[in-house]
C-alpha atoms as a PDB file:
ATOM      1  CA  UNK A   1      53.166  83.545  85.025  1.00  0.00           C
ATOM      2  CA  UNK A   2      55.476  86.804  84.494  1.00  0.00           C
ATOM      3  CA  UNK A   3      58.320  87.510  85.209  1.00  0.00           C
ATOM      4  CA  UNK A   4      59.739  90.845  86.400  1.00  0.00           C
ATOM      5  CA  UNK A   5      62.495  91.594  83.829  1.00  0.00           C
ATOM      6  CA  UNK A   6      63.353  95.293  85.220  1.00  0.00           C
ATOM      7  CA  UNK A   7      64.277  94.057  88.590  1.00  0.00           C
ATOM      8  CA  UNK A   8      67.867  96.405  88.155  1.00  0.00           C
ATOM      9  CA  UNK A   9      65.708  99.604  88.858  1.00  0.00           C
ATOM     10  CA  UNK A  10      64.649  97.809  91.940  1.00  0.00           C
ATOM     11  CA  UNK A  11      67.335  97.069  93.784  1.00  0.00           C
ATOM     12  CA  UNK A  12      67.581  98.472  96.996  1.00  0.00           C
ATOM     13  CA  UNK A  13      70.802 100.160  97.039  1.00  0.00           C
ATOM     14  CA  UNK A  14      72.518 101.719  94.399  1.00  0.00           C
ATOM     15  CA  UNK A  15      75.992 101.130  92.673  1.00  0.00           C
ATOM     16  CA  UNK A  16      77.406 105.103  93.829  1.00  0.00           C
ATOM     17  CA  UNK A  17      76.185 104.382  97.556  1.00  0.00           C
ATOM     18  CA  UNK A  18      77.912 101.090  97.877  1.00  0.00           C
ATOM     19  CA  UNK A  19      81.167 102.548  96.095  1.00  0.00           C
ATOM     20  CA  UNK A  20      80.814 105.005  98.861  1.00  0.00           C
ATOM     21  CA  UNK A  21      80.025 102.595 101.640  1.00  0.00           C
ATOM     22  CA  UNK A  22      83.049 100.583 100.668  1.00  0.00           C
ATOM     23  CA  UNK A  23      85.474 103.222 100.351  1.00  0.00           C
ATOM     24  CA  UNK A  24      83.789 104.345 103.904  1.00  0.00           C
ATOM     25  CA  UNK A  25      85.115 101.227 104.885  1.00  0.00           C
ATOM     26  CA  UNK A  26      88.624 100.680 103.751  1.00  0.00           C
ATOM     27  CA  UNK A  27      89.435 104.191 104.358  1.00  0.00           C
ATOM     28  CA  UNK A  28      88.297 103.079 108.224  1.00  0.00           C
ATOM     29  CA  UNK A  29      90.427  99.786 108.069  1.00  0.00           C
ATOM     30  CA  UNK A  30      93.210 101.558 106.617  1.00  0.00           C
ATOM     31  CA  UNK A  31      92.980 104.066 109.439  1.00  0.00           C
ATOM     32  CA  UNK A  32      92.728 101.006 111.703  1.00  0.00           C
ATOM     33  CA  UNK A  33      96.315  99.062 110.656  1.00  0.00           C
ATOM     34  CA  UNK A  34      98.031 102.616 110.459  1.00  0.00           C
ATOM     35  CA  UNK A  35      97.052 103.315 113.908  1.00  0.00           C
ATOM     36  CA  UNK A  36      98.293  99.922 115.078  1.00  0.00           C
ATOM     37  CA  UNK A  37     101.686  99.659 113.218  1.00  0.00           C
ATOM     38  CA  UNK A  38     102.460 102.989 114.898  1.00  0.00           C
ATOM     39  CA  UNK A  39     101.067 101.736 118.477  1.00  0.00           C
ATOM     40  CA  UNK A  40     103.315  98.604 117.645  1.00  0.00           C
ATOM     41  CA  UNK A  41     106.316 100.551 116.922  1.00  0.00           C
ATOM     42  CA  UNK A  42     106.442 102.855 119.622  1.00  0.00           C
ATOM     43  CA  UNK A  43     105.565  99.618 122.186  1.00  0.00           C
ATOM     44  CA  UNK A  44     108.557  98.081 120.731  1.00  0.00           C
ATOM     45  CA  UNK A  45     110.611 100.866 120.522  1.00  0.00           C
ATOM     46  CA  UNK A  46     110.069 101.715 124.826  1.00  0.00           C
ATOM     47  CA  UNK A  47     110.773  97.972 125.120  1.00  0.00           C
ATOM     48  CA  UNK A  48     113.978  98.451 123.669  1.00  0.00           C
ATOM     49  CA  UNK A  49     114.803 101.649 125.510  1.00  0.00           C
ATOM     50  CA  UNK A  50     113.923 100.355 128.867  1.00  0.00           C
ATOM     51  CA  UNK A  51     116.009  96.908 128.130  1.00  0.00           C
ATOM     52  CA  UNK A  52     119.226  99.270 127.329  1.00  0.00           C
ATOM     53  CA  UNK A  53     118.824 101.889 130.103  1.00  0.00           C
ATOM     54  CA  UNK A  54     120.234  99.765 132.915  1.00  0.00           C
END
């Protein structure tokens, strides 16, 4: 029986293209939860205009 001690040339993917796939990633979620704070604020902010222009 032998065993396949080089299996870390093997791999699939490698360590730069996963750094890159994350960073892919959180620069997308960050992109997300800026988009939404802003969204939030601006909701919030015609909520309060609306409630004090009577």
């Amino acid at each position: 029986m032998m065993v396949d001690t080089d299996t870390s040339n093997n791999l699939p993917i490698g360590l730069e293209q996963l750094e890159q796939n994350s960073q892919a990633g959180w620069n997308g979620f960050t992109r997300f939860l800026v988009i939404t704070v802003i969204s939030l604020v601006v909701i919030m902010l015609l909520i309060a205009a609306f409630t004090v222009w009577r």
